[in-house]
Protein backbone atom coordinates (compact mmCIF):
# COMPACT_ATOMS: atom_id res chain seq x y z
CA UNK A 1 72.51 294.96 184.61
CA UNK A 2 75.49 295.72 186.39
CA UNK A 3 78.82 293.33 186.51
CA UNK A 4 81.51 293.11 188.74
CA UNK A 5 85.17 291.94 189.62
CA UNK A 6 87.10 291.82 192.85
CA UNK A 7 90.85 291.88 193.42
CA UNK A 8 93.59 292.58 196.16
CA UNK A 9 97.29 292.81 196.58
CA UNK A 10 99.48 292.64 199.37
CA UNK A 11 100.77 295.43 200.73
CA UNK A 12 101.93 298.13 204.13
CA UNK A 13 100.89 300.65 202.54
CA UNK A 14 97.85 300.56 200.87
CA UNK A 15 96.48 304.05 202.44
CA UNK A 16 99.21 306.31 200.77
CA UNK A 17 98.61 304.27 197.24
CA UNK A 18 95.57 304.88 196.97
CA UNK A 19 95.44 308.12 197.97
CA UNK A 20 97.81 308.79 195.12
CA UNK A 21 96.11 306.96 192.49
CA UNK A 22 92.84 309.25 193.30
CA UNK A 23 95.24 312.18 192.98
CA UNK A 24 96.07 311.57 189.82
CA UNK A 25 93.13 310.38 188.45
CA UNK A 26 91.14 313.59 190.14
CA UNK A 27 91.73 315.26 187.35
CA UNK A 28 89.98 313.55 184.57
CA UNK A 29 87.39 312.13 187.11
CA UNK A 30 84.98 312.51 189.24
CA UNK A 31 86.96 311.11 193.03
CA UNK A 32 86.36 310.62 196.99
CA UNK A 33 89.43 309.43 199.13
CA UNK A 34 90.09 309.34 202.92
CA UNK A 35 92.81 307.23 204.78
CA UNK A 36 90.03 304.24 204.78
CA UNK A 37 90.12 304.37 201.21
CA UNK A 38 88.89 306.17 197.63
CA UNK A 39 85.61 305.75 195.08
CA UNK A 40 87.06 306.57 191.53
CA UNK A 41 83.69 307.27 188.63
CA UNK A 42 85.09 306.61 185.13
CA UNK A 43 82.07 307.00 182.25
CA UNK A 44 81.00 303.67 182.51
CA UNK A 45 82.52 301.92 185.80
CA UNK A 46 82.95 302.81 189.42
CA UNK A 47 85.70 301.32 191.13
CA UNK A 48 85.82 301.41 195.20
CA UNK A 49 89.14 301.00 197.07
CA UNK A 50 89.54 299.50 200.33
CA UNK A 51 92.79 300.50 202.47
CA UNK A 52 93.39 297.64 204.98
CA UNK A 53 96.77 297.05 206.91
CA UNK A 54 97.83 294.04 204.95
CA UNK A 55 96.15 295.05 201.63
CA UNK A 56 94.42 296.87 199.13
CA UNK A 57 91.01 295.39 198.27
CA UNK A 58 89.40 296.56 194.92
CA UNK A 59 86.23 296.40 193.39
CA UNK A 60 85.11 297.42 189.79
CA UNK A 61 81.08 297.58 189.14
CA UNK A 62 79.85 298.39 185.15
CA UNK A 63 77.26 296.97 183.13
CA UNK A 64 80.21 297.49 180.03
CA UNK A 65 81.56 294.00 179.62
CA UNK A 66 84.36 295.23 177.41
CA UNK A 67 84.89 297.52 180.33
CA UNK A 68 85.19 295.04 183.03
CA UNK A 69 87.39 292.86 180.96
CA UNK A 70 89.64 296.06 180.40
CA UNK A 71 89.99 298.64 183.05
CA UNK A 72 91.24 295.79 186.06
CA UNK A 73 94.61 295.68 183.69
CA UNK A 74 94.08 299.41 183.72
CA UNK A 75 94.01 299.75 187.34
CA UNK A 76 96.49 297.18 188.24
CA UNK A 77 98.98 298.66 186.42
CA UNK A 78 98.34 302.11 187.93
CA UNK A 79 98.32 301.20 191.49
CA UNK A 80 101.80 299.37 190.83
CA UNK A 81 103.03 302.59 189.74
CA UNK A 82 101.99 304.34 192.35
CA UNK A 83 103.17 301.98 194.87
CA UNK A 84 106.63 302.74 193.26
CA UNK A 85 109.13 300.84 191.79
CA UNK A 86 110.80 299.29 194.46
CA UNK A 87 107.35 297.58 195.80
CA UNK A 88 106.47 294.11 194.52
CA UNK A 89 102.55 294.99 194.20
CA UNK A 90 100.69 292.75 192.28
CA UNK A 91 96.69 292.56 191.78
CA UNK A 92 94.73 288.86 192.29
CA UNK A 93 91.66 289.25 190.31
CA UNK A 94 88.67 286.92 190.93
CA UNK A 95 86.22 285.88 188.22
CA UNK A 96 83.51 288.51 187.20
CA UNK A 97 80.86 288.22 188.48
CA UNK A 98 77.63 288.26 185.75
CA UNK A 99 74.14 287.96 186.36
């Protein structure tokens, strides 16, 4: 069974982000990216990143509940950094979701 959580933040520039959080993830995993947005595969999640004009929408699928209650920190706190220090980027997650 497969789980999964949603979350977005608010941002211009959500195409150059992301594009540099699949850089330097590439790497240690396995990565697509394009302006539209990026697919990272860790072990035992996939995560799928959306590049909109207003926002970056993400979305983390594993059947690892320890992993879906650990890795949205994980990303969150690597897309801030690549958004850079001046940004105010901050991730909204919604509830898992659990069959």
């Amino acid at each position: 069974m497969t789980n999964s959580i949603t979350g977005q933040a608010l941002t211009n520039d959500a195409s150059r982000i992301i594009r540099r959080l699949c850089k330097h993830w590439s790497h240690k995993l396995a990565v697509q990216v394009d302006d539209t947005g990026g697919v990272i595969e860790f072990p035992d999640a996939k995560v799928t990143l959306r590049a909109l004009p207003d926002r970056v929408d993400a979305t983390i699928v594993s059947a690892n509940p320890a992993t879906l209650a650990r890795l949205p920190g994980v990303l969150a706190e690597h897309l801030a950094r690549m958004a850079g220090p001046e940004a105010t980027f901050e991730m909204v997650w919604a509830k898992p979701t659990l069959p």
